[in-house]
PDB file of N, CA and C in Angstrom:
ATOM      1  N   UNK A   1      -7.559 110.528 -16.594  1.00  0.00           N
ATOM      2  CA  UNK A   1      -7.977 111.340 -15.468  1.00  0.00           C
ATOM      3  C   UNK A   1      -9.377 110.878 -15.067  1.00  0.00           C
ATOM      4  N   UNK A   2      -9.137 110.846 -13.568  1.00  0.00           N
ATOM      5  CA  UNK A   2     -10.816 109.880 -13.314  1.00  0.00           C
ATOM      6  C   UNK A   2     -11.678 110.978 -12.645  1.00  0.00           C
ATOM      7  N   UNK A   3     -13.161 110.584 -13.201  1.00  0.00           N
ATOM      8  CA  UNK A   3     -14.049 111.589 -12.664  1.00  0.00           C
ATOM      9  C   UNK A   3     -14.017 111.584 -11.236  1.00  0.00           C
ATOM     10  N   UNK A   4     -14.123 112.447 -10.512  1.00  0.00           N
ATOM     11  CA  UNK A   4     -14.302 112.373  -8.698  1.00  0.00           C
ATOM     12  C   UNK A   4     -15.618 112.556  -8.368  1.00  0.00           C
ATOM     13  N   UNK A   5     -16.143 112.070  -7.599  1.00  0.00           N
ATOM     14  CA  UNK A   5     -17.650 111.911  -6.854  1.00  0.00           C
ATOM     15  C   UNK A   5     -17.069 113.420  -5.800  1.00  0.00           C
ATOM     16  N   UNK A   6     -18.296 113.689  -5.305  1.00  0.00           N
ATOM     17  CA  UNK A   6     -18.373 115.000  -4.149  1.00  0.00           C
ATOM     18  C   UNK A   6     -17.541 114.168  -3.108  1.00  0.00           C
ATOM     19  N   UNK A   7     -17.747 112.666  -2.788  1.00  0.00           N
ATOM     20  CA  UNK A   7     -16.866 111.896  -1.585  1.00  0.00           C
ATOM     21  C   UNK A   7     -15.919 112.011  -1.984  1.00  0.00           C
ATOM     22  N   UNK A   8     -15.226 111.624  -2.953  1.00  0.00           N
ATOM     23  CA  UNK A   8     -13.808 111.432  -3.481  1.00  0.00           C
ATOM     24  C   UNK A   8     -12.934 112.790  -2.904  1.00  0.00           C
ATOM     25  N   UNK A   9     -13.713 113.832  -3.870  1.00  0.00           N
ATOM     26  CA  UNK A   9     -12.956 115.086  -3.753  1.00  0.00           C
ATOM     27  C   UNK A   9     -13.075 115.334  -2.008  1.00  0.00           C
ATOM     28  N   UNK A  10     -14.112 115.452  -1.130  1.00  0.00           N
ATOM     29  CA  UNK A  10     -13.982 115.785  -0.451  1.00  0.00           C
ATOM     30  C   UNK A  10     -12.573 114.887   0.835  1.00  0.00           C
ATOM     31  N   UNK A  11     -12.172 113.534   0.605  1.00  0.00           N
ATOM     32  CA  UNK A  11     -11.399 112.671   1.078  1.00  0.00           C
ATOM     33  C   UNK A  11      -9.975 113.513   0.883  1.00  0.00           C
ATOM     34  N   UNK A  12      -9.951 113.838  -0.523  1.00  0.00           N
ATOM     35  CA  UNK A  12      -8.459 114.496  -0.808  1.00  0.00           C
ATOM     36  C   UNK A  12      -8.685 115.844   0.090  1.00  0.00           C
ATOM     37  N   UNK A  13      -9.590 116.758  -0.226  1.00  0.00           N
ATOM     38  CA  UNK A  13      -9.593 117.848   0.451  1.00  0.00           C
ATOM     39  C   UNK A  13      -9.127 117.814   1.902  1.00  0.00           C
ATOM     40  N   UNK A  14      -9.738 117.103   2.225  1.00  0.00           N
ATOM     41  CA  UNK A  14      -9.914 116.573   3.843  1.00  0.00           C
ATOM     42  C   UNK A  14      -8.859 115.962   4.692  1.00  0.00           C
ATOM     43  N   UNK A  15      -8.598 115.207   3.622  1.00  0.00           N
ATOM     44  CA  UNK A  15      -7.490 114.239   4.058  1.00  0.00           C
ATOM     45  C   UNK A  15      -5.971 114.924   4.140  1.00  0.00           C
ATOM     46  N   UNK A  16      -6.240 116.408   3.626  1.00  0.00           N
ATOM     47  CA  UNK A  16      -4.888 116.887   4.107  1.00  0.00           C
ATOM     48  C   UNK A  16      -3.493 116.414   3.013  1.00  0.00           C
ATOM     49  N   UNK A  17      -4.409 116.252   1.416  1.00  0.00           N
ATOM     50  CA  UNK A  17      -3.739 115.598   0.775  1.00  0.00           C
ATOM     51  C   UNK A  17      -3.002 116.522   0.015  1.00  0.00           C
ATOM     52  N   UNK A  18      -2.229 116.264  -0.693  1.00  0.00           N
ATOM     53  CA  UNK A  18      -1.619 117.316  -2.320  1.00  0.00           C
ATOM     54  C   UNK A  18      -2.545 116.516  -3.290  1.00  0.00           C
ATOM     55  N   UNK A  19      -3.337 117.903  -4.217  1.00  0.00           N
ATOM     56  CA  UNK A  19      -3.999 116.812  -4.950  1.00  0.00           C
ATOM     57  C   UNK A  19      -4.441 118.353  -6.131  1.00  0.00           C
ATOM     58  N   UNK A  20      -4.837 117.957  -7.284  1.00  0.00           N
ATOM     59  CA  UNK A  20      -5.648 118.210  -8.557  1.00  0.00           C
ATOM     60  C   UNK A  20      -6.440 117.921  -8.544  1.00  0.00           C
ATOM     61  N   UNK A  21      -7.686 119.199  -9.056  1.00  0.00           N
ATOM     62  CA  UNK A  21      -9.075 118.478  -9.331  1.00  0.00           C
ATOM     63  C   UNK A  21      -9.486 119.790 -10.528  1.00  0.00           C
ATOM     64  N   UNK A  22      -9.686 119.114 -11.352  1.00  0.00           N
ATOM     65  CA  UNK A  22     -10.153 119.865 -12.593  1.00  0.00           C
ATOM     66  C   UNK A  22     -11.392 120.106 -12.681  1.00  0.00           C
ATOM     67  N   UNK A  23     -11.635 121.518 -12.979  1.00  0.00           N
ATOM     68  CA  UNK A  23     -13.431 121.417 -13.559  1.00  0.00           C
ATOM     69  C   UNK A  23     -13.420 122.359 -14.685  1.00  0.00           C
ATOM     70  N   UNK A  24     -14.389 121.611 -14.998  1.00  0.00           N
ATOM     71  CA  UNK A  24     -14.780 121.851 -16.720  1.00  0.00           C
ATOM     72  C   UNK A  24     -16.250 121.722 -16.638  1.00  0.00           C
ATOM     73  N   UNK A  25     -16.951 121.794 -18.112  1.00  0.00           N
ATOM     74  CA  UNK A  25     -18.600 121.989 -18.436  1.00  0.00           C
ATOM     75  C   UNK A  25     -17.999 120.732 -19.879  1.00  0.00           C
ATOM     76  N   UNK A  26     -18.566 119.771 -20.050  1.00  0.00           N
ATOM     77  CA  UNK A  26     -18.349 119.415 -21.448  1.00  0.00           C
ATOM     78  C   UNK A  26     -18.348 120.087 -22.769  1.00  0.00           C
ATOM     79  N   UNK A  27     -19.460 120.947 -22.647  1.00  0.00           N
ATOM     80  CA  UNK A  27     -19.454 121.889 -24.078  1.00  0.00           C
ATOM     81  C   UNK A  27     -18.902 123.220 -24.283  1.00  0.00           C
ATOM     82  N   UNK A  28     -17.459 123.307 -23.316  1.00  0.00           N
ATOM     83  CA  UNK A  28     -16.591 124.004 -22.965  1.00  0.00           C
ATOM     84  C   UNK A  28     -15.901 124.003 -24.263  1.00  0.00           C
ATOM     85  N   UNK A  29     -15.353 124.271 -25.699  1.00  0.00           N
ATOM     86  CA  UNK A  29     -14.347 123.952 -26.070  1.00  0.00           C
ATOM     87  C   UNK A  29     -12.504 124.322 -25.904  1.00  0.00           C
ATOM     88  N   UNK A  30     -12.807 124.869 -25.035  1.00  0.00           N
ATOM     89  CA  UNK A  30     -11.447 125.376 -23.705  1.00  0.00           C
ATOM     90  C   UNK A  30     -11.151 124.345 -23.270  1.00  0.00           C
ATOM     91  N   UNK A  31     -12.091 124.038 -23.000  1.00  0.00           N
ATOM     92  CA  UNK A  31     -11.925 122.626 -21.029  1.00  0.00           C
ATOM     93  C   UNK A  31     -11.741 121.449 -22.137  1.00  0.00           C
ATOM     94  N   UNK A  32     -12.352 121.336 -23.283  1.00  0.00           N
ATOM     95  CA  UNK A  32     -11.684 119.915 -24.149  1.00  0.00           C
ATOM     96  C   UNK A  32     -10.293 119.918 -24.237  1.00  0.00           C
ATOM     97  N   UNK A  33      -9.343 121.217 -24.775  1.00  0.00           N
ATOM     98  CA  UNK A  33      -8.199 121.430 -24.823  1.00  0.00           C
ATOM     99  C   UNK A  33      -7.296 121.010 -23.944  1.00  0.00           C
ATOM    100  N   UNK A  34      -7.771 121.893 -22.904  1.00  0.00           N
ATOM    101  CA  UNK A  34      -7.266 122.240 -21.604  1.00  0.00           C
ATOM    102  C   UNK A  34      -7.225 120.426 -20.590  1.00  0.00           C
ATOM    103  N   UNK A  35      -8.423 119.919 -21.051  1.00  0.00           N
ATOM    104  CA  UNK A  35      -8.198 118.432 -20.250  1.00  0.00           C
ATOM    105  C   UNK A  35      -7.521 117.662 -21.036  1.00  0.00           C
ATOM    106  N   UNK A  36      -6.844 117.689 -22.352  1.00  0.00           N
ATOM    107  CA  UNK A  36      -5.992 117.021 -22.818  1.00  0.00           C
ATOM    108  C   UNK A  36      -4.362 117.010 -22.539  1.00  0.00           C
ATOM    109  N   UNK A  37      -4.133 118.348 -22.376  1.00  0.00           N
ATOM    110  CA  UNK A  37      -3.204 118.762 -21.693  1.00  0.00           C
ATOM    111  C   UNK A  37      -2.490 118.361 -20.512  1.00  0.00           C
ATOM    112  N   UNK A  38      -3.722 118.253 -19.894  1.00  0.00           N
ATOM    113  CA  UNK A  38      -3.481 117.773 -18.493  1.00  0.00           C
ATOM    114  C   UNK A  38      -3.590 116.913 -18.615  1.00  0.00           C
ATOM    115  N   UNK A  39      -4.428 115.294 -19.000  1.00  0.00           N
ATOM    116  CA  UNK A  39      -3.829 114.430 -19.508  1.00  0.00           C
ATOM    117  C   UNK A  39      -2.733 113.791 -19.582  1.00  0.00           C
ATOM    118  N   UNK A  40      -1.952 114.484 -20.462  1.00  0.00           N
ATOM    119  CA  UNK A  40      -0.564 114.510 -20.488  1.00  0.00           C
ATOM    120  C   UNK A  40       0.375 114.719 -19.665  1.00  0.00           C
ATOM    121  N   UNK A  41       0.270 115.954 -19.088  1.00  0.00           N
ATOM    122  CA  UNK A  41       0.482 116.030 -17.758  1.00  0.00           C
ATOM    123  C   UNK A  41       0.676 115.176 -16.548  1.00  0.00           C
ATOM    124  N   UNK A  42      -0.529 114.652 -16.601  1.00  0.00           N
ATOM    125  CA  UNK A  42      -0.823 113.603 -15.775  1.00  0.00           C
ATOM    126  C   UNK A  42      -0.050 112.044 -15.704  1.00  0.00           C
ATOM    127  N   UNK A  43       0.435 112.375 -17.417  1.00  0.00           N
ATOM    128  CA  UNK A  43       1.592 110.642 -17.565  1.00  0.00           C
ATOM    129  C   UNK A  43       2.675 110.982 -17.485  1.00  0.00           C
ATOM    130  N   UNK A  44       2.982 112.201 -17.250  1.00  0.00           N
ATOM    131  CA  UNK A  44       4.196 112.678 -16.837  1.00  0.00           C
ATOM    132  C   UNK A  44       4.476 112.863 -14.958  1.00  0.00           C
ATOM    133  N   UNK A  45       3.053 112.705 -14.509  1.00  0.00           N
ATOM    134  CA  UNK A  45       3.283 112.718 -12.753  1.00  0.00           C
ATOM    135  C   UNK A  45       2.512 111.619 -12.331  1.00  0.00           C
ATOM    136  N   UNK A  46       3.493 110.654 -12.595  1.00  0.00           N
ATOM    137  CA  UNK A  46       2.519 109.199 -12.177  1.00  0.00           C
ATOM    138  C   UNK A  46       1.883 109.344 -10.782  1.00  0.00           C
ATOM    139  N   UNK A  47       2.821 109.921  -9.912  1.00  0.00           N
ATOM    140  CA  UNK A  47       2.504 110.071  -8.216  1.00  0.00           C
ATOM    141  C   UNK A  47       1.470 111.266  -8.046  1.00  0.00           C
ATOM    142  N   UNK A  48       1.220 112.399  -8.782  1.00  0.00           N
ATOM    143  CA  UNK A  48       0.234 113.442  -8.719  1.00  0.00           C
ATOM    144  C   UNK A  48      -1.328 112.893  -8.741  1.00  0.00           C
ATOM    145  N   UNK A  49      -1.934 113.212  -7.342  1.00  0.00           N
ATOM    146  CA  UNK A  49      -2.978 112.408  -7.449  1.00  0.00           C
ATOM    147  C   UNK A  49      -4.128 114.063  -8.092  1.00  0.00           C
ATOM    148  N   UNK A  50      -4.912 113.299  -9.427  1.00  0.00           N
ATOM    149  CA  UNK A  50      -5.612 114.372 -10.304  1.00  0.00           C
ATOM    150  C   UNK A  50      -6.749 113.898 -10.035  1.00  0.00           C
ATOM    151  N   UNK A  51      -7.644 114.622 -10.145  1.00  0.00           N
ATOM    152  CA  UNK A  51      -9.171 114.400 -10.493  1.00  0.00           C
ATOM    153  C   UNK A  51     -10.076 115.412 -10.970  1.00  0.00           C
ATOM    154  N   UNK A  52     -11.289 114.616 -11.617  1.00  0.00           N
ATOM    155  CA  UNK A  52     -11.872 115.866 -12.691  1.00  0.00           C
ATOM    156  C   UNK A  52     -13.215 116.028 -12.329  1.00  0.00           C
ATOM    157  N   UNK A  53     -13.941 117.340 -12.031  1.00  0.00           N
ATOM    158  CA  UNK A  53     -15.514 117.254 -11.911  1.00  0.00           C
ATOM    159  C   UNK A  53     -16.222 118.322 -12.812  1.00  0.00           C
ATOM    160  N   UNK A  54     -17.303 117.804 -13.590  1.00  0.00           N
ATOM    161  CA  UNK A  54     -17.970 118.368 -14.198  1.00  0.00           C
ATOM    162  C   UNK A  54     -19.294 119.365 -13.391  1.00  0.00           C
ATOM    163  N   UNK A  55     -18.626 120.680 -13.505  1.00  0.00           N
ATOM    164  CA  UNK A  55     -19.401 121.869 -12.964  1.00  0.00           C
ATOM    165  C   UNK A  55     -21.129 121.517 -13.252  1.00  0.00           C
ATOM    166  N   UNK A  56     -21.581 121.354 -14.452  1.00  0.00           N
ATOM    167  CA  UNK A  56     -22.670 121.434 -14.371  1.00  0.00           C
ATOM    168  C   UNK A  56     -23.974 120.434 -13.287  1.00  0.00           C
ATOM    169  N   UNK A  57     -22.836 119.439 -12.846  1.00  0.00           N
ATOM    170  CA  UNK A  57     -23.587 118.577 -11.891  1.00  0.00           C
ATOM    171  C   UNK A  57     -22.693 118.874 -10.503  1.00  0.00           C
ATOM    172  N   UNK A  58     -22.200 119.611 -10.294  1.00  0.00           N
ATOM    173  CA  UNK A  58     -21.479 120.179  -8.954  1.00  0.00           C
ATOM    174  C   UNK A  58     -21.339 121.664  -8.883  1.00  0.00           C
ATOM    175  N   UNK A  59     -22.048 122.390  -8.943  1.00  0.00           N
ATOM    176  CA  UNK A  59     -22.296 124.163  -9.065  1.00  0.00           C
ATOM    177  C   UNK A  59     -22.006 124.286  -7.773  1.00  0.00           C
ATOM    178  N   UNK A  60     -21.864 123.662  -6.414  1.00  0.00           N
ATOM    179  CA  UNK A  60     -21.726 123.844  -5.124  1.00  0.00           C
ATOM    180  C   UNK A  60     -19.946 124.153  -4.638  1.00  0.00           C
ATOM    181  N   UNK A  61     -19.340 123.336  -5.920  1.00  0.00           N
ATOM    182  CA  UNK A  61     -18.006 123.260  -5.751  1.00  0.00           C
ATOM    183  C   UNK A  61     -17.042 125.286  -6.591  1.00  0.00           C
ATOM    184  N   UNK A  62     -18.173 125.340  -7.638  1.00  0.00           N
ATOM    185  CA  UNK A  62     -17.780 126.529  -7.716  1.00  0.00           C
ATOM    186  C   UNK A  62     -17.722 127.950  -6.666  1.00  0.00           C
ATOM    187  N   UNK A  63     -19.034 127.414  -5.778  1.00  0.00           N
ATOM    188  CA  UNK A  63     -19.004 128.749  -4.776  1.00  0.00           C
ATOM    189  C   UNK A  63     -18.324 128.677  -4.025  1.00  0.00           C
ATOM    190  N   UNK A  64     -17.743 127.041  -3.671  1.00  0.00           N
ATOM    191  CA  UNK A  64     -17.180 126.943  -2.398  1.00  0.00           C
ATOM    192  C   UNK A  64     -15.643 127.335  -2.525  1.00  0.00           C
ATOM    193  N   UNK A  65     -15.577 127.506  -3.563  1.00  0.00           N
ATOM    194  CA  UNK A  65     -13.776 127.818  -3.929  1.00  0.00           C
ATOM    195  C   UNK A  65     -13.392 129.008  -4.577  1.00  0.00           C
ATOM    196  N   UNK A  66     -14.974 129.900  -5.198  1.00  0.00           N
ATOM    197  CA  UNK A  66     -14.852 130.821  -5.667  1.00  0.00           C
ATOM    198  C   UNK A  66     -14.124 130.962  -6.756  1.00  0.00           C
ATOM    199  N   UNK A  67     -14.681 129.756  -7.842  1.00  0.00           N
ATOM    200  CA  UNK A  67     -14.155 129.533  -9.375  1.00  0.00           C
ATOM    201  C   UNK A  67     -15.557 130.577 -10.219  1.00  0.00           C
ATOM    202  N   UNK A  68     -14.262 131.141 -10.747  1.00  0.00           N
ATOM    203  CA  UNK A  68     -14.884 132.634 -12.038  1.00  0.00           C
ATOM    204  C   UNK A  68     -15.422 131.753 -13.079  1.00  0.00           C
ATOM    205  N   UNK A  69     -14.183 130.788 -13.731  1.00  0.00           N
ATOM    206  CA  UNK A  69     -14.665 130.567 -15.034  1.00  0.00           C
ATOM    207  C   UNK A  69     -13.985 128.711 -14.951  1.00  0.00           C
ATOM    208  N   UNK A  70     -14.477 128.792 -15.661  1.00  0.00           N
ATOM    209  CA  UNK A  70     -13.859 126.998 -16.516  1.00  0.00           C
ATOM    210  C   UNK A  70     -13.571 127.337 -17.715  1.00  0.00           C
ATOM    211  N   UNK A  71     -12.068 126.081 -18.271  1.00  0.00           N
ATOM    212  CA  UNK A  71     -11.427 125.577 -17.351  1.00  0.00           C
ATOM    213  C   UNK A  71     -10.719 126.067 -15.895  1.00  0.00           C
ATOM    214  N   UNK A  72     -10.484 125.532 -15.054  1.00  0.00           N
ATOM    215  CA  UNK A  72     -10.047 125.484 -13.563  1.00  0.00           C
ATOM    216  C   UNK A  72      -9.248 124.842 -12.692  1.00  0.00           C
ATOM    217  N   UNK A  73      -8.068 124.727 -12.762  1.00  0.00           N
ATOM    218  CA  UNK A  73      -7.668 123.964 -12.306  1.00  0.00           C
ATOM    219  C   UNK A  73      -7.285 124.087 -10.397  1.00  0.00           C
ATOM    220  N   UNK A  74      -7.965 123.785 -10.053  1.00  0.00           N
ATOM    221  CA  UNK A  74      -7.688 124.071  -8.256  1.00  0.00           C
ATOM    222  C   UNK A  74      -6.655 123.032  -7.740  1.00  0.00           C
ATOM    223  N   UNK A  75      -5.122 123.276  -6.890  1.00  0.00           N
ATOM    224  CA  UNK A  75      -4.003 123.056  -6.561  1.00  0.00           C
ATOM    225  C   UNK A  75      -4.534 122.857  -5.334  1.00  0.00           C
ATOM    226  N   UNK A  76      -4.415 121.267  -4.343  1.00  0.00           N
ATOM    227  CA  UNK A  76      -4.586 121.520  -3.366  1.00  0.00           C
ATOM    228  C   UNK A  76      -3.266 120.957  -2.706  1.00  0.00           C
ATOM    229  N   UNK A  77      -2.726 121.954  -1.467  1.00  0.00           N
ATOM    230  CA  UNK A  77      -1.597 121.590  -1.208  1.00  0.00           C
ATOM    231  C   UNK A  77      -1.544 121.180   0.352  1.00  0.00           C
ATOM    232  N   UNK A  78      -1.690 120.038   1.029  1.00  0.00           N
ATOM    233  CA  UNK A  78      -1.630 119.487   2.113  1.00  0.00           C
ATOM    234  C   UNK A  78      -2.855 119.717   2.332  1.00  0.00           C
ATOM    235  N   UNK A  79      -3.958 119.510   1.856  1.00  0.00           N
ATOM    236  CA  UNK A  79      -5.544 119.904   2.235  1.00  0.00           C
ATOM    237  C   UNK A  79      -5.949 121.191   1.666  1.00  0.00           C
ATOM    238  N   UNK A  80      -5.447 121.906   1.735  1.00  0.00           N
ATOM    239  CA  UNK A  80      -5.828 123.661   1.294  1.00  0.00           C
ATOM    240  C   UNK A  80      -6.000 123.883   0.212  1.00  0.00           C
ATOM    241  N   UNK A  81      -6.765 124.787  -0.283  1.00  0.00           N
ATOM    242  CA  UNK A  81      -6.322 125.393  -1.796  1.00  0.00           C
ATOM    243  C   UNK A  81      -5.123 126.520  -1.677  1.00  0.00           C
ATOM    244  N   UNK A  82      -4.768 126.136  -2.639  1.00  0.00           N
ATOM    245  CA  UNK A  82      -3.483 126.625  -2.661  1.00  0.00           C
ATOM    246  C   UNK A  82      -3.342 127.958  -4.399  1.00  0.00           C
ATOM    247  N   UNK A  83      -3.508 127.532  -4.984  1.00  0.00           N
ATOM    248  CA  UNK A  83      -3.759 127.654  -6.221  1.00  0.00           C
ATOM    249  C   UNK A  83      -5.135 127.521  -7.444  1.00  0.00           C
ATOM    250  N   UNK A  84      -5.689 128.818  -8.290  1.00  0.00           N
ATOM    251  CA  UNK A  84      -6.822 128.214  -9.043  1.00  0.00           C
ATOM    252  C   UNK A  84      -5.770 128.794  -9.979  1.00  0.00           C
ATOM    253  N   UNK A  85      -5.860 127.390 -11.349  1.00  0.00           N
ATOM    254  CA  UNK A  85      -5.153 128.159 -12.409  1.00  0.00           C
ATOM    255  C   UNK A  85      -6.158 128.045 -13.440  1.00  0.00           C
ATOM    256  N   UNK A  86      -6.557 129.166 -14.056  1.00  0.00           N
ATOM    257  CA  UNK A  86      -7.222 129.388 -15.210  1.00  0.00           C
ATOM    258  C   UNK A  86      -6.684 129.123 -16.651  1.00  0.00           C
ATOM    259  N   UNK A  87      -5.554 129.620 -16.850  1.00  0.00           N
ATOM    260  CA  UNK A  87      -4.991 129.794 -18.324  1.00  0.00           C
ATOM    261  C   UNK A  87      -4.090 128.395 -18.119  1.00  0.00           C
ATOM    262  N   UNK A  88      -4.214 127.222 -19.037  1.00  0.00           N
ATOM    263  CA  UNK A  88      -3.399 126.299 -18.931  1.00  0.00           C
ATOM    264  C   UNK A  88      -2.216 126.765 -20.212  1.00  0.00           C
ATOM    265  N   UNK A  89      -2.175 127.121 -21.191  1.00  0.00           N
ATOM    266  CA  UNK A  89      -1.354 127.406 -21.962  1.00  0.00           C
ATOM    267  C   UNK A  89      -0.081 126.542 -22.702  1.00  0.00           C
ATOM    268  N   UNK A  90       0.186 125.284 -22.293  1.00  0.00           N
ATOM    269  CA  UNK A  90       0.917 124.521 -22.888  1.00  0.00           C
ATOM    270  C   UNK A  90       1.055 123.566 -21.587  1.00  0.00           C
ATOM    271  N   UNK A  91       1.302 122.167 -21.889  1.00  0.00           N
ATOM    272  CA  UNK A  91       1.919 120.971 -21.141  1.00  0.00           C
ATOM    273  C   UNK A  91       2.747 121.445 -20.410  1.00  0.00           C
ATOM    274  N   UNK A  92       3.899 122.168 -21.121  1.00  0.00           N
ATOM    275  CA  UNK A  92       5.362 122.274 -20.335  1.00  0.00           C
ATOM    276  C   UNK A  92       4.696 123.379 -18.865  1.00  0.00           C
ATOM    277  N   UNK A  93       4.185 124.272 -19.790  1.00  0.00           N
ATOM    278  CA  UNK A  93       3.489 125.483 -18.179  1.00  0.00           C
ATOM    279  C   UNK A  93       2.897 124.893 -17.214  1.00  0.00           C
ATOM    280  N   UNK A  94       1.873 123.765 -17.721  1.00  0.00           N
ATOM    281  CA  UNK A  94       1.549 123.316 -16.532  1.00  0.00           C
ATOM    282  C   UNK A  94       1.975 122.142 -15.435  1.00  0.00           C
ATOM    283  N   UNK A  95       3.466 121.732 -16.417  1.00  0.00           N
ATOM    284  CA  UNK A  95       3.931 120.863 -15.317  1.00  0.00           C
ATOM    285  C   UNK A  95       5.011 121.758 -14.415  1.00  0.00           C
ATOM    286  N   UNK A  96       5.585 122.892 -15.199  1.00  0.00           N
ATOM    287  CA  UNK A  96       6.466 123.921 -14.214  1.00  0.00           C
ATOM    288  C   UNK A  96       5.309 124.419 -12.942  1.00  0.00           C
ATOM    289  N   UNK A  97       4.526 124.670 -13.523  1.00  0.00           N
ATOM    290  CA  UNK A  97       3.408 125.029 -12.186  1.00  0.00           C
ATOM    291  C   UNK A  97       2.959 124.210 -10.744  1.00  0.00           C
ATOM    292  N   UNK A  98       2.732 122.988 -11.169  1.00  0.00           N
ATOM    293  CA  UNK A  98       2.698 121.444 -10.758  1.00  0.00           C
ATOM    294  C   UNK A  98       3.744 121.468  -9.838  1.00  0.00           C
ATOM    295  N   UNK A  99       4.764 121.497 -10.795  1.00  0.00           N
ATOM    296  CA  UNK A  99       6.334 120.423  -9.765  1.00  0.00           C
ATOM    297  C   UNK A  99       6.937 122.324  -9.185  1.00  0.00           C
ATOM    298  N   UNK A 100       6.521 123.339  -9.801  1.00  0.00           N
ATOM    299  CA  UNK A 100       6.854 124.529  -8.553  1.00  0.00           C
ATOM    300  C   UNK A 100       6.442 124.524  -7.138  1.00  0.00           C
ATOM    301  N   UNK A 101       5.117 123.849  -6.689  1.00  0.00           N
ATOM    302  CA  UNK A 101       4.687 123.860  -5.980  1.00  0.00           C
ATOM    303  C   UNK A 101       4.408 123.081  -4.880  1.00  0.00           C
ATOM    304  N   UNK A 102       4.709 121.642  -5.518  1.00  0.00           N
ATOM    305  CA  UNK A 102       4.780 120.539  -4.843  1.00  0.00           C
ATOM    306  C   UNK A 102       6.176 119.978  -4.957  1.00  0.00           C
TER     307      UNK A 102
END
């Protein structure tokens, strides 16, 4: 899963894309879990375009989406947010969530 720059994310946003973007804090030990998961996830949706940003150097992205807590996973679906999922809870949950929606 590749880190996203503020450009990156904002291209998918923008661009009207379907897309994942994870945020986490590194000394999260949730968001360590939780980004392994997805991970996995992620080699299971070769075509799911993911990306990951670390809150503590993007605090702008939390207000703008109105993220409570990390981990976070924000669903964007044709440009929009669509989805924030908090509780990742197993691989399998979060690819039923994933392929429910897209």
């Amino acid at each position: 899963m590749q880190e996203w720059s503020r450009q990156e994310i904002e291209v998918a946003v923008n661009g009207q894309k379907n897309a994942l973007l994870y945020l986490y804090t590194p000394m999260c030990g949730t968001c360590q879990m939780a980004g392994k998961m997805l991970t996995v996830a992620e080699q299971l949706l070769p075509d799911q375009e993911i990306g990951k940003a670390d809150l503590n150097y993007m605090p702008q992205l939390a207000e703008q989406w109105g993220v409570e807590s990390v981990p976070c996973l924000l669903i964007f679906k044709e440009g929009n947010l669509h989805q924030k999922l908090y509780a990742f809870r197993s691989v399998p949950y979060l690819l039923d969530k994933i392929r429910s929606i897209y």
